[in-house]
C-alpha atoms as a PDB file:
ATOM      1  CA  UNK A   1       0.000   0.000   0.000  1.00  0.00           C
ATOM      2  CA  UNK A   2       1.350   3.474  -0.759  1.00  0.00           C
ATOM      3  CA  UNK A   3       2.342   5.628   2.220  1.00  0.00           C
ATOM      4  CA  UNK A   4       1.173   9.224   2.143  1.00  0.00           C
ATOM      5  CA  UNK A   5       5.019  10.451   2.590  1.00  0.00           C
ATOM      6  CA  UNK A   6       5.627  14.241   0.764  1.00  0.00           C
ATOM      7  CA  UNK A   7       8.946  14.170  -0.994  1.00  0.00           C
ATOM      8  CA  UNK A   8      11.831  15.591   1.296  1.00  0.00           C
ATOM      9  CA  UNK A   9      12.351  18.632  -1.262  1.00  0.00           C
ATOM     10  CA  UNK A  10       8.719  19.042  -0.818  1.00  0.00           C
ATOM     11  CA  UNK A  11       9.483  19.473   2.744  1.00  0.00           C
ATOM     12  CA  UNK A  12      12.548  21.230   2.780  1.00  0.00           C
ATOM     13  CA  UNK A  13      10.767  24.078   0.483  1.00  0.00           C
ATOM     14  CA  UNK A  14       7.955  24.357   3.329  1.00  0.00           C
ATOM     15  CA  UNK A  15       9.973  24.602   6.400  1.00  0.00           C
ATOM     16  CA  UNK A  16      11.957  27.280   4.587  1.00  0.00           C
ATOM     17  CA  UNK A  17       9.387  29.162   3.629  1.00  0.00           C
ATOM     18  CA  UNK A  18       7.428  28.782   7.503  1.00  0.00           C
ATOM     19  CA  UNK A  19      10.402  29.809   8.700  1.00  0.00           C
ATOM     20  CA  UNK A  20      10.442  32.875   6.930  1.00  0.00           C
ATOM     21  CA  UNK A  21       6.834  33.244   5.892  1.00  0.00           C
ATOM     22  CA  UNK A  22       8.380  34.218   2.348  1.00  0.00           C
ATOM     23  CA  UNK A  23       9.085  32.301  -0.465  1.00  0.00           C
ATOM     24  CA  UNK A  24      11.773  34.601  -1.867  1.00  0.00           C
ATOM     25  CA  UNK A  25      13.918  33.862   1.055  1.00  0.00           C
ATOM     26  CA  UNK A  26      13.477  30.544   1.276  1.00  0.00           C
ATOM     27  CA  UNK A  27      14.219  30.382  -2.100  1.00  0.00           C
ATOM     28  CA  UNK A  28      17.607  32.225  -1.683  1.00  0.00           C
ATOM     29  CA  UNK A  29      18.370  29.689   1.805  1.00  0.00           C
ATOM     30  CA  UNK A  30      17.763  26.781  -0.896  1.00  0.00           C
ATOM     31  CA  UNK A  31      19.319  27.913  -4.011  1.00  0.00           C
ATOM     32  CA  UNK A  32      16.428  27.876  -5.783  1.00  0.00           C
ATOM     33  CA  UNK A  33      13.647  30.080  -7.677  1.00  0.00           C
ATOM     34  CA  UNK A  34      10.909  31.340  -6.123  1.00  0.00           C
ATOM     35  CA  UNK A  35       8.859  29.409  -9.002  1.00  0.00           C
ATOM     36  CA  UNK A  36      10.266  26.477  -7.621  1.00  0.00           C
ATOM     37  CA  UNK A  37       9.716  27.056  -4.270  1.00  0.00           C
ATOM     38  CA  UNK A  38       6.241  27.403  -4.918  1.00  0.00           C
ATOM     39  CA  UNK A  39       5.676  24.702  -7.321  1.00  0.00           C
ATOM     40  CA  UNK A  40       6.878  22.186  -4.279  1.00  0.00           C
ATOM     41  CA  UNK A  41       4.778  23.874  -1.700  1.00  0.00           C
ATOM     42  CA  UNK A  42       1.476  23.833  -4.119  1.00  0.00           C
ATOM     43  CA  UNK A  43       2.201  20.164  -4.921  1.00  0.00           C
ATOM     44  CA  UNK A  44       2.645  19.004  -1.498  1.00  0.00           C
ATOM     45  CA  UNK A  45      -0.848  21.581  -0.250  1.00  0.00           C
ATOM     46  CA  UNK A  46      -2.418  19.365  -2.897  1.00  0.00           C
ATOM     47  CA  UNK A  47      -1.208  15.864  -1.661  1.00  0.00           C
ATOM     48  CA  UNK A  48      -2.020  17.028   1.639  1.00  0.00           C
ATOM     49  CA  UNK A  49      -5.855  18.749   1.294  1.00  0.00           C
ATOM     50  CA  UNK A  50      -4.797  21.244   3.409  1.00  0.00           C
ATOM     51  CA  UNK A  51      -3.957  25.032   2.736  1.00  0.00           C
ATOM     52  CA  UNK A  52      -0.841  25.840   4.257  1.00  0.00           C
ATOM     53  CA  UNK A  53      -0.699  29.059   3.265  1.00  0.00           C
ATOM     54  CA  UNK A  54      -2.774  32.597   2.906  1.00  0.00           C
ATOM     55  CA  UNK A  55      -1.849  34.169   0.185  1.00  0.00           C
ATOM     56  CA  UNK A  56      -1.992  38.222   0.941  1.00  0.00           C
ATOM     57  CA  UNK A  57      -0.814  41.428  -1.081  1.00  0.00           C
ATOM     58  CA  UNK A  58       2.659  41.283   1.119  1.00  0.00           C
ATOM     59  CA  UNK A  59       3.166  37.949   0.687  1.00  0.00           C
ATOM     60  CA  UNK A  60       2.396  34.586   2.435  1.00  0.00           C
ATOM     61  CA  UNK A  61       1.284  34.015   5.850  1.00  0.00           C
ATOM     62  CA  UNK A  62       0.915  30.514   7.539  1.00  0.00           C
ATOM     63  CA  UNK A  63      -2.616  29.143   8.592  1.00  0.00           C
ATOM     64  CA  UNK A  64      -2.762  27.574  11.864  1.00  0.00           C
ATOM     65  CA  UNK A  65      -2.662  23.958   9.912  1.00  0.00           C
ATOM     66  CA  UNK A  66       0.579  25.104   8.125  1.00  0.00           C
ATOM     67  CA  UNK A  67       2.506  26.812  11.644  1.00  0.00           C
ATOM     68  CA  UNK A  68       1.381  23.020  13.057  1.00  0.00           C
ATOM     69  CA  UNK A  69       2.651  21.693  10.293  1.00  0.00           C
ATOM     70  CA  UNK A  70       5.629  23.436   9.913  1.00  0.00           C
ATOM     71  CA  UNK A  71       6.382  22.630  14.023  1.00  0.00           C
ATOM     72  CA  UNK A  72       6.219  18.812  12.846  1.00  0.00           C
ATOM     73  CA  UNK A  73       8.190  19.249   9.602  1.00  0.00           C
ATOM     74  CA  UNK A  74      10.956  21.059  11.461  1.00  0.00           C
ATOM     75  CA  UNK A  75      11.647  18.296  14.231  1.00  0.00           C
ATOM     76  CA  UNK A  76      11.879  15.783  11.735  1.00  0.00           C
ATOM     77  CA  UNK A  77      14.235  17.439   9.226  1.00  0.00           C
ATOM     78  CA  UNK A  78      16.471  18.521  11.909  1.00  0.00           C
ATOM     79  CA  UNK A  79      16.648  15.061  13.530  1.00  0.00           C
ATOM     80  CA  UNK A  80      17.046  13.282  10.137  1.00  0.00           C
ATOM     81  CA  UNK A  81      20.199  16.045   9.541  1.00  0.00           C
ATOM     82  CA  UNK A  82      21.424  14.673  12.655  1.00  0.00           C
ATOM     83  CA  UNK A  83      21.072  11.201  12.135  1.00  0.00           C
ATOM     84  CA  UNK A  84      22.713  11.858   8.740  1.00  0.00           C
ATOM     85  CA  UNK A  85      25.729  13.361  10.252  1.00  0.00           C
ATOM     86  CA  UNK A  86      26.207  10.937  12.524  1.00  0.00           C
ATOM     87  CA  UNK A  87      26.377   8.276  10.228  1.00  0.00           C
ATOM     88  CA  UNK A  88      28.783  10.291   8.321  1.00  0.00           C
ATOM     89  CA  UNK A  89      30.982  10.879  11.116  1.00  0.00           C
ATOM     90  CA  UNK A  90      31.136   7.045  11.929  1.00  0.00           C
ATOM     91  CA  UNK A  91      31.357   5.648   8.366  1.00  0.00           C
ATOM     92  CA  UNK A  92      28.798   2.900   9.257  1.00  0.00           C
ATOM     93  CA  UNK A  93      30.841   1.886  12.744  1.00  0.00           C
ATOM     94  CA  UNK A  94      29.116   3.096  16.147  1.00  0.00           C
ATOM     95  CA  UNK A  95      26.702   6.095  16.295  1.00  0.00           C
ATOM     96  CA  UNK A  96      25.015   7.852  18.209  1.00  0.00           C
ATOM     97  CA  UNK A  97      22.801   7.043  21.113  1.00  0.00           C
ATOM     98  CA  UNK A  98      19.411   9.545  22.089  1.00  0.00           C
ATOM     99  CA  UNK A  99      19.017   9.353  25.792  1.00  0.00           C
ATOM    100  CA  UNK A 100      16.010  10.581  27.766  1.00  0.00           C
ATOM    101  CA  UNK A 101      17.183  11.294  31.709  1.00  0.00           C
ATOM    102  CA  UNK A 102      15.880  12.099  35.178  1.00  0.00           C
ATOM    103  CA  UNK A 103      18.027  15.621  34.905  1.00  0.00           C
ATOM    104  CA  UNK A 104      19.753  15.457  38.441  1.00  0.00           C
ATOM    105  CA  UNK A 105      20.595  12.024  37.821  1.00  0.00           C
ATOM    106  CA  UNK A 106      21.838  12.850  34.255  1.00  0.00           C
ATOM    107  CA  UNK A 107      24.243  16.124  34.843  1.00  0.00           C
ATOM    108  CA  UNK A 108      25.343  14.567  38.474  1.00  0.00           C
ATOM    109  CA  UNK A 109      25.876  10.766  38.066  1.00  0.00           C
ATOM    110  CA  UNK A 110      25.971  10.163  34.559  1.00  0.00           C
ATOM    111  CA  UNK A 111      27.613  13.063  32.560  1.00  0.00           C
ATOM    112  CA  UNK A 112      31.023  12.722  34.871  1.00  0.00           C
ATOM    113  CA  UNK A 113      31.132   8.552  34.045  1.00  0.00           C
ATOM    114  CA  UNK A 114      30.777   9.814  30.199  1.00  0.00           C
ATOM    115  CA  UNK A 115      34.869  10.133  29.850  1.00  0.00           C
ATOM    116  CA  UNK A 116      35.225   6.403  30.451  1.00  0.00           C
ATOM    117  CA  UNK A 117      32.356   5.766  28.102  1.00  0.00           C
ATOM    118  CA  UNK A 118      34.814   7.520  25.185  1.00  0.00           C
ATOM    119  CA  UNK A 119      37.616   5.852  26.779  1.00  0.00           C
ATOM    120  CA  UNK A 120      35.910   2.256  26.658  1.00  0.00           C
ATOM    121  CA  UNK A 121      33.508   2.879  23.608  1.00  0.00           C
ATOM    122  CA  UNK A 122      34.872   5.475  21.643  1.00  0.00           C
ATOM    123  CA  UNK A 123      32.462   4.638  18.337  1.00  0.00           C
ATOM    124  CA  UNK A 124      29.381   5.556  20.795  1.00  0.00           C
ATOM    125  CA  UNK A 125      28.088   9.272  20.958  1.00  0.00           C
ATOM    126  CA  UNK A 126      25.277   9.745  23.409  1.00  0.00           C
ATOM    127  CA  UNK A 127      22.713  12.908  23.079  1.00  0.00           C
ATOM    128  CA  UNK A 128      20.830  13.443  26.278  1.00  0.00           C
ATOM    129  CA  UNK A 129      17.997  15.496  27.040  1.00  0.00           C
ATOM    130  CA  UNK A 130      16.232  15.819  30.083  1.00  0.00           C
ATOM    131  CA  UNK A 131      12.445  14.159  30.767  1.00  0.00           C
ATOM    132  CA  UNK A 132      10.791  13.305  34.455  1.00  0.00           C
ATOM    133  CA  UNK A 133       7.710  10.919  33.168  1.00  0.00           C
ATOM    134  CA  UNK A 134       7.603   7.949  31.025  1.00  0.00           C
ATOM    135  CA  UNK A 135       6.661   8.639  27.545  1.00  0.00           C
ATOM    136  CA  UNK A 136       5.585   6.803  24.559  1.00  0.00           C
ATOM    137  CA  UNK A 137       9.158   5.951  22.167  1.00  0.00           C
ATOM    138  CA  UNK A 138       7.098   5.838  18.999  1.00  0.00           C
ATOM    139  CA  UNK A 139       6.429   9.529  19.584  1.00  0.00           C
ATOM    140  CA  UNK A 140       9.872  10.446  19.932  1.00  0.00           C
ATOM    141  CA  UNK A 141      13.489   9.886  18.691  1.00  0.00           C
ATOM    142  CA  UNK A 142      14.574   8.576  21.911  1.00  0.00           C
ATOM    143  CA  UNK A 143      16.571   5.143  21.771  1.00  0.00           C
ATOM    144  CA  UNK A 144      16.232   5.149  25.539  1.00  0.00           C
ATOM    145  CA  UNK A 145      15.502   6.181  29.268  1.00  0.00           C
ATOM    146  CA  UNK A 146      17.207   6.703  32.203  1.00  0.00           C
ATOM    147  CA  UNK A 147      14.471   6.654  34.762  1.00  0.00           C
ATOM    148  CA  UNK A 148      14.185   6.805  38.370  1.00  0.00           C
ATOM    149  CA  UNK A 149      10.868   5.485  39.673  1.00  0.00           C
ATOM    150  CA  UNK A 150       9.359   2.495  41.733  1.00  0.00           C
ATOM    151  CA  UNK A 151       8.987  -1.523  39.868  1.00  0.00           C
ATOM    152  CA  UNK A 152       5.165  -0.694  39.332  1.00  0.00           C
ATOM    153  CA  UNK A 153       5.764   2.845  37.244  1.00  0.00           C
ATOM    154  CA  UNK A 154       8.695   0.896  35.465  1.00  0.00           C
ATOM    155  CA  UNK A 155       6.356  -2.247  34.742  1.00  0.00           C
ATOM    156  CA  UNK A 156       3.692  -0.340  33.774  1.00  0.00           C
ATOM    157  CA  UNK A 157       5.500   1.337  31.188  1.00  0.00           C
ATOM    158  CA  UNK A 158       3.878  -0.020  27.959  1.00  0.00           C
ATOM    159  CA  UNK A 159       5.940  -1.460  24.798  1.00  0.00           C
ATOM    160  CA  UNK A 160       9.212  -1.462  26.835  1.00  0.00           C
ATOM    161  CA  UNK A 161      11.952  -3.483  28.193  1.00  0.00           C
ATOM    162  CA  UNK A 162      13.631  -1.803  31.677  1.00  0.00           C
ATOM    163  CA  UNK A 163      17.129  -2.953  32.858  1.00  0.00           C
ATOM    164  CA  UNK A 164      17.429  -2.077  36.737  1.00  0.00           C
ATOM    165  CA  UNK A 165      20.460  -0.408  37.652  1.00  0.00           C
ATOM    166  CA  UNK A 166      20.680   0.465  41.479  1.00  0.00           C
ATOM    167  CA  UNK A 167      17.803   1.016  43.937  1.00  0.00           C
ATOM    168  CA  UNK A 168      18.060   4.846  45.506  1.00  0.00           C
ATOM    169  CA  UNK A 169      19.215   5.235  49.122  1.00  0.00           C
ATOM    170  CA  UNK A 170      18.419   8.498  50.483  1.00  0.00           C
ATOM    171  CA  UNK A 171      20.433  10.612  53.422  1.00  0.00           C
ATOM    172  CA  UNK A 172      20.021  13.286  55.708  1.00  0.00           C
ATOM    173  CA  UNK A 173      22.273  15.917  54.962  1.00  0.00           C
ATOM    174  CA  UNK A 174      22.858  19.950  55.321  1.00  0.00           C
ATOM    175  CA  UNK A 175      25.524  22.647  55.944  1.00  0.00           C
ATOM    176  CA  UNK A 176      28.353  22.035  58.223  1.00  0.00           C
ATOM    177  CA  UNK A 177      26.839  25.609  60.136  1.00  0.00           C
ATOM    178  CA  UNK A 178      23.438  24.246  59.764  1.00  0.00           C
ATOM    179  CA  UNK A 179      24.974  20.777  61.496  1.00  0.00           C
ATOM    180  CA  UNK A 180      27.594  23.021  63.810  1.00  0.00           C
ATOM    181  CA  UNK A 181      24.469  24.791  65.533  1.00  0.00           C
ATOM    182  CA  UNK A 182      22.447  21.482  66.212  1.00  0.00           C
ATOM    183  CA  UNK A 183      25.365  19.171  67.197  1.00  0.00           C
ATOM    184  CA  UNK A 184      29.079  20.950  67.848  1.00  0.00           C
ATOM    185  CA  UNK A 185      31.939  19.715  66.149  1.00  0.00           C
ATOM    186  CA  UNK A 186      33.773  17.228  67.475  1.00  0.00           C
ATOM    187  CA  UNK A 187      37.602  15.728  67.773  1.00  0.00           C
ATOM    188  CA  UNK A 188      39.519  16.722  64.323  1.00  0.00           C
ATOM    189  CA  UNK A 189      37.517  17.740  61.538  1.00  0.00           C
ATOM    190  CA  UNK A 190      34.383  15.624  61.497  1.00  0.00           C
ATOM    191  CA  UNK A 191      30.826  16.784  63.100  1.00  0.00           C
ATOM    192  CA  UNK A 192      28.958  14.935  65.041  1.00  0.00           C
ATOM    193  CA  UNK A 193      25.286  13.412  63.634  1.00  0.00           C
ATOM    194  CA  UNK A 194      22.833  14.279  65.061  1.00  0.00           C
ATOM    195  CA  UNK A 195      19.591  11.823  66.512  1.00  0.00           C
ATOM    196  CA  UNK A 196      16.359  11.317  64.489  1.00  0.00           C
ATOM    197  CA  UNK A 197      14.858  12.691  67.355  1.00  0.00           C
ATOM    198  CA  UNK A 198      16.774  15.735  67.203  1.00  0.00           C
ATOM    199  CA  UNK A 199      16.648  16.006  63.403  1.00  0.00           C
ATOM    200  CA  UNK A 200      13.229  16.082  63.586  1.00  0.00           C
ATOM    201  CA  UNK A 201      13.628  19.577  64.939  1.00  0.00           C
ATOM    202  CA  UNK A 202      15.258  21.301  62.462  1.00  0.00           C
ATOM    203  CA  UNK A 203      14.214  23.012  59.180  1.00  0.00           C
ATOM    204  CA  UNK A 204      13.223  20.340  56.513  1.00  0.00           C
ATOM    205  CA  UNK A 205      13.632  20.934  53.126  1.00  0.00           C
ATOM    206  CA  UNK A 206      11.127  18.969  50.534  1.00  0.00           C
ATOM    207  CA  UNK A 207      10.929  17.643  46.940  1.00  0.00           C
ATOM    208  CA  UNK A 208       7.292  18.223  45.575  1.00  0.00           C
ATOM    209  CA  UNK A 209       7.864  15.356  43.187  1.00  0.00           C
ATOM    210  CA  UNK A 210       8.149  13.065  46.704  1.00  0.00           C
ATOM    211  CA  UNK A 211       5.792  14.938  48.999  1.00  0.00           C
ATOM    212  CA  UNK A 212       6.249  12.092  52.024  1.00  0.00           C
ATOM    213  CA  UNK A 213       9.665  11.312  51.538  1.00  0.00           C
ATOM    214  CA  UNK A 214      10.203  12.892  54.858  1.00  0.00           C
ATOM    215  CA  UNK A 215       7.457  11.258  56.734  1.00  0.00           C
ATOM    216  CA  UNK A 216       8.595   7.956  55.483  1.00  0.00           C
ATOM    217  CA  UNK A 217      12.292   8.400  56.655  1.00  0.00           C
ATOM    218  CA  UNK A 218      11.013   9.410  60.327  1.00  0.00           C
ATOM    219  CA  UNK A 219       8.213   6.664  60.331  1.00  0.00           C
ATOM    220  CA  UNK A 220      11.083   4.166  59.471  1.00  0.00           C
ATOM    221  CA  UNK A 221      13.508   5.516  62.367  1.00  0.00           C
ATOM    222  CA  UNK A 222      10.361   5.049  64.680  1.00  0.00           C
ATOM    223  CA  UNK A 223      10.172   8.957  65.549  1.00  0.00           C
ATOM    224  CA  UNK A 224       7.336  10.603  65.271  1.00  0.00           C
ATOM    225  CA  UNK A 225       7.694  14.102  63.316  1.00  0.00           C
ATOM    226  CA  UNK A 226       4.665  16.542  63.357  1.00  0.00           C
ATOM    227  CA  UNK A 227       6.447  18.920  61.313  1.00  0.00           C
ATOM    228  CA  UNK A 228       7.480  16.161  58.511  1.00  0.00           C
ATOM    229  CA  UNK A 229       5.587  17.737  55.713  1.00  0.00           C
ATOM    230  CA  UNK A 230       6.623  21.100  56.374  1.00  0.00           C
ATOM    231  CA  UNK A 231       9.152  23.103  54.925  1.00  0.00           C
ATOM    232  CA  UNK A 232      10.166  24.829  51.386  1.00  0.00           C
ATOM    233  CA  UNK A 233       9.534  22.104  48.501  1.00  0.00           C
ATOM    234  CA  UNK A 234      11.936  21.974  45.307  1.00  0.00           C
ATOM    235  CA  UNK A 235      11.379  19.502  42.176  1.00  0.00           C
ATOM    236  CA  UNK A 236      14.946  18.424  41.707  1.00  0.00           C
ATOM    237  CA  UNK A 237      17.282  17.108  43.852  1.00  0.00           C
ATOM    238  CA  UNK A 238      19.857  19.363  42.188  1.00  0.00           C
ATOM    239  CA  UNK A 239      18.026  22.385  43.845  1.00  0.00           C
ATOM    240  CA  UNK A 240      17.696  20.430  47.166  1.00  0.00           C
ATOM    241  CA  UNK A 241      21.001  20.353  47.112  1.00  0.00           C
ATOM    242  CA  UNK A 242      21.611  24.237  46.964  1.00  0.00           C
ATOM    243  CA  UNK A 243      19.471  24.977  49.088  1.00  0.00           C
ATOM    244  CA  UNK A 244      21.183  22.733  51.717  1.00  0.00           C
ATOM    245  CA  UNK A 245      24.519  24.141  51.222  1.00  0.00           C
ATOM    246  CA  UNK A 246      22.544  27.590  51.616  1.00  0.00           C
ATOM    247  CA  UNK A 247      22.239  26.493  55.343  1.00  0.00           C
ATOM    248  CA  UNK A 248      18.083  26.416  54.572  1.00  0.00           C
ATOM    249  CA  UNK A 249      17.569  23.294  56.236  1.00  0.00           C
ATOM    250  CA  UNK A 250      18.117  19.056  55.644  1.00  0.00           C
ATOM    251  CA  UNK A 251      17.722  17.452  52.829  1.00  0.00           C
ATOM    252  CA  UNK A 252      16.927  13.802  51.834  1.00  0.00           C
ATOM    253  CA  UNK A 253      19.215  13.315  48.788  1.00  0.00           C
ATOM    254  CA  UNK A 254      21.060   9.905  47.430  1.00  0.00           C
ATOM    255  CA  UNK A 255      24.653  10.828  48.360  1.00  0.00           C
ATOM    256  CA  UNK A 256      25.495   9.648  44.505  1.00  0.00           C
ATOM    257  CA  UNK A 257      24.009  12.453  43.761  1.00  0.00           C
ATOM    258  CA  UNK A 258      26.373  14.651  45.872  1.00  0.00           C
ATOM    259  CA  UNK A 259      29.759  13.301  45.610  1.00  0.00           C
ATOM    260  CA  UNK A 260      31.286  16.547  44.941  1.00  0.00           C
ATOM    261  CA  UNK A 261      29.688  18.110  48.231  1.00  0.00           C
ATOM    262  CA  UNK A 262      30.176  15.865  50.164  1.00  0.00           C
ATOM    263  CA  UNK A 263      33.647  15.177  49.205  1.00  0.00           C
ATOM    264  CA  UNK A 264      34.567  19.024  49.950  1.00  0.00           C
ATOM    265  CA  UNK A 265      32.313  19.257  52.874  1.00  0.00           C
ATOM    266  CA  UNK A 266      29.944  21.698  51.492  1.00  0.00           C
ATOM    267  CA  UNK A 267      27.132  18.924  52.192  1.00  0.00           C
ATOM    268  CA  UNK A 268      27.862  16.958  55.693  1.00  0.00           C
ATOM    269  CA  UNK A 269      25.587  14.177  56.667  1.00  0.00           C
ATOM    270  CA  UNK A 270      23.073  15.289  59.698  1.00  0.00           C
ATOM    271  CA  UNK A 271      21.976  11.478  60.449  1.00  0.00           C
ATOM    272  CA  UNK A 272      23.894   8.097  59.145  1.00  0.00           C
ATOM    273  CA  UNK A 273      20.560   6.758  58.947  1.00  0.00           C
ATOM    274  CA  UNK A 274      20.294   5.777  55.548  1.00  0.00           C
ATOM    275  CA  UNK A 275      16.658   4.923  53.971  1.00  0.00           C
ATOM    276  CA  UNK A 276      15.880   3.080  50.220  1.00  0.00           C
ATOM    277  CA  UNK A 277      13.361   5.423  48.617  1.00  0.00           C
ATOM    278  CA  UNK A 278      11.165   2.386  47.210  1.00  0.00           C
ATOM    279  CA  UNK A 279      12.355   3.908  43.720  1.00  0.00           C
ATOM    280  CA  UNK A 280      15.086   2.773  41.713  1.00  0.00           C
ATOM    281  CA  UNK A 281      17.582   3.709  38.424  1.00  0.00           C
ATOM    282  CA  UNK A 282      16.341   1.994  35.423  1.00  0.00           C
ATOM    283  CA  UNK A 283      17.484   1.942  31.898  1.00  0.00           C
ATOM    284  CA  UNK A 284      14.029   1.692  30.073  1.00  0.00           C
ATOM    285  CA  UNK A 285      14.247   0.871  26.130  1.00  0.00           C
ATOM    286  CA  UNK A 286      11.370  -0.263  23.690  1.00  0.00           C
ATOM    287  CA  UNK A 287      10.487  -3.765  23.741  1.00  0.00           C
ATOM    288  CA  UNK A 288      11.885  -4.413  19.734  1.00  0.00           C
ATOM    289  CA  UNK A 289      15.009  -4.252  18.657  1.00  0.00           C
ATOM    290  CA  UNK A 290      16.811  -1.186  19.516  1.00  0.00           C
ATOM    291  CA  UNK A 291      19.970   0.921  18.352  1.00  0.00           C
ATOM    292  CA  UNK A 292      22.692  -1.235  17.435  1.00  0.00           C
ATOM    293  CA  UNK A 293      24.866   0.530  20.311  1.00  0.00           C
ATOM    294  CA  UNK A 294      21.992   0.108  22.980  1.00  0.00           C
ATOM    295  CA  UNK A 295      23.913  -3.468  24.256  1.00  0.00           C
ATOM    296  CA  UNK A 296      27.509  -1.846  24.833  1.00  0.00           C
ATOM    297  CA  UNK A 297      25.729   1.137  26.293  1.00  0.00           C
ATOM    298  CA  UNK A 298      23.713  -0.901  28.978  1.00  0.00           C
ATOM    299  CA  UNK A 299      27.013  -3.042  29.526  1.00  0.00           C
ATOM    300  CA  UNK A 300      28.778  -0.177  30.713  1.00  0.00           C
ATOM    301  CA  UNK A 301      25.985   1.317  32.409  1.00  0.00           C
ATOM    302  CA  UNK A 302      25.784  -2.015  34.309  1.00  0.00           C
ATOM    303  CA  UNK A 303      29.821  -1.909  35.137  1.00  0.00           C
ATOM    304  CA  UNK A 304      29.188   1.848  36.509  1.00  0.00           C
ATOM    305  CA  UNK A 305      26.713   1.159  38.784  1.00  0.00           C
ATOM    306  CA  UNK A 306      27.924  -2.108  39.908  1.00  0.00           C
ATOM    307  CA  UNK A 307      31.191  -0.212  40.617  1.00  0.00           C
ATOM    308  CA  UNK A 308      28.551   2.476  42.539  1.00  0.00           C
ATOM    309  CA  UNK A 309      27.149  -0.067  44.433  1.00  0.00           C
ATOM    310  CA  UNK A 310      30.468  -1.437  45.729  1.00  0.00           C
ATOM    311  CA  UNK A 311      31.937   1.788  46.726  1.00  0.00           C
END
């Protein structure tokens, strides 16, 4: 059966000329004649049924079809350029990889490890952008996920295949002044913890994407908290973390997520009472046959956080 697919001149001419809302400059981007120009965008207005454009004494002016349209046609010439240059670049060996991410977990776990991904697999290029939700891959160029969630949300996940990395442990932990106040330093340079009982005294900073994170850390400590859903709430963990340092109160975070604060002391841990979130780190994929890269990828992602989990 033939597949209502507009010729890729067809669609280069439109873009163009939506981009400009002029066919002389498209035209002049393309290297071609205006005649041309509009020959392709009247032959693919008449494969489509659809008027693109209003015609007007200063020109052409999209209709709301055509700026839809042209929204659509954009995405998908600029990630078939890309695709194209990546397959030039490799000469048919490697490519590149489109990764959805959790952000936090993307710019703080994953983007450092990257050097010993060129290192190990220099014929892999990953792209990463940033998304919190599961989404459908068929509406997307994404080859995969790296998503943090709980073994329902991951099974649940329709037409994929998820590959569990490490389960999330989450810590207490603030500013060495915030900490300094409750508990004095001790011997040398370390400061003392502080109880549950006593944490649950001081300022509590939540995430709004985990609005009883706190609650469940004090319920499993056996302390009861009145004030466990109180406090300023921040979506990422990255801005949890800020605020900590800021000296605005604790924060549950995974310390993986803080290795660089913690390892210069701008984050100190306020309780060594550790708690697993109930969510995990998954590497979610659809269910057919992926990128060709996809198994090296997940190999090393397995060797990084099996490395994570042993340190």
């Amino acid at each position: 059966m033939r597949r209502h697919i507009p010729s890729t001149q067809a669609l280069a001419c439109f873009e163009a000329a939506a981009r400009h809302e002029s066919y002389t400059r498209a035209a002049q981007e393309l290297a071609l004649t205006q005649s041309a120009v509009s020959r392709q965008i009247l032959a693919l207005e008449d494969m489509l049924g659809v008027a693109l454009f209003r015609r007007t004494r200063h020109g052409v002016q999209l209709t709301v079809a055509g700026a839809h349209y042209a929204r659509l046609v954009g995405r998908w010439l600029q990630g078939l350029e890309r695709d194209t240059l990546d397959l030039m670049a490799h000469q048919g060996h490697g490519g590149a990889l489109s990764l959805a991410a959790v952000p936090t977990f993307a710019t703080r776990w994953l983007l450092p490890r990257l050097p010993l991904l060129a290192r190990a697999h220099p014929e892999i290029v990953v792209h990463i952008d940033t998304r919190t939700r599961p989404f459908l891959f068929a509406d997307t160029r994404f080859d995969a996920a790296l998503y943090a969630g709980t073994p329902e949300q991951v099974a649940n996940w329709p037409g994929t295949q998820a590959l569990w990395l490490m389960d999330e442990q989450v810590l207490p932990v603030c500013s060495p002044q915030l900490l300094e106040a409750a508990a004095p330093r001790g011997r040398g340079r370390a400061y003392a913890t502080v109880q549950p009982q006593q944490l649950a005294e001081l300022p509590l900073l939540q995430q709004s994407t985990r609005p009883h994170a706190w609650r469940q850390w004090f319920d499993a400590v056996d302390v009861a908290a009145p004030l466990a859903l109180d406090g300023p709430r921040y979506e990422l963990f990255s801005m949890l973390a800020i605020a900590a340092q800021q000296g605005m109160g604790v924060a549950l975070i995974p310390p993986m997520l803080i290795e660089v604060e913690l390892a210069q002391g701008a984050l100190v841990a306020a309780c060594n009472q550790t708690l697993h979130s109930g969510r995990a780190y998954y590497l979610v994929h659809p269910a057919q046959q992926g990128a060709p890269m996809l198994g090296d990828f997940s190999r090393w992602l397995l060797q990084m956080a099996g490395r994570e989990a042993s340190s």
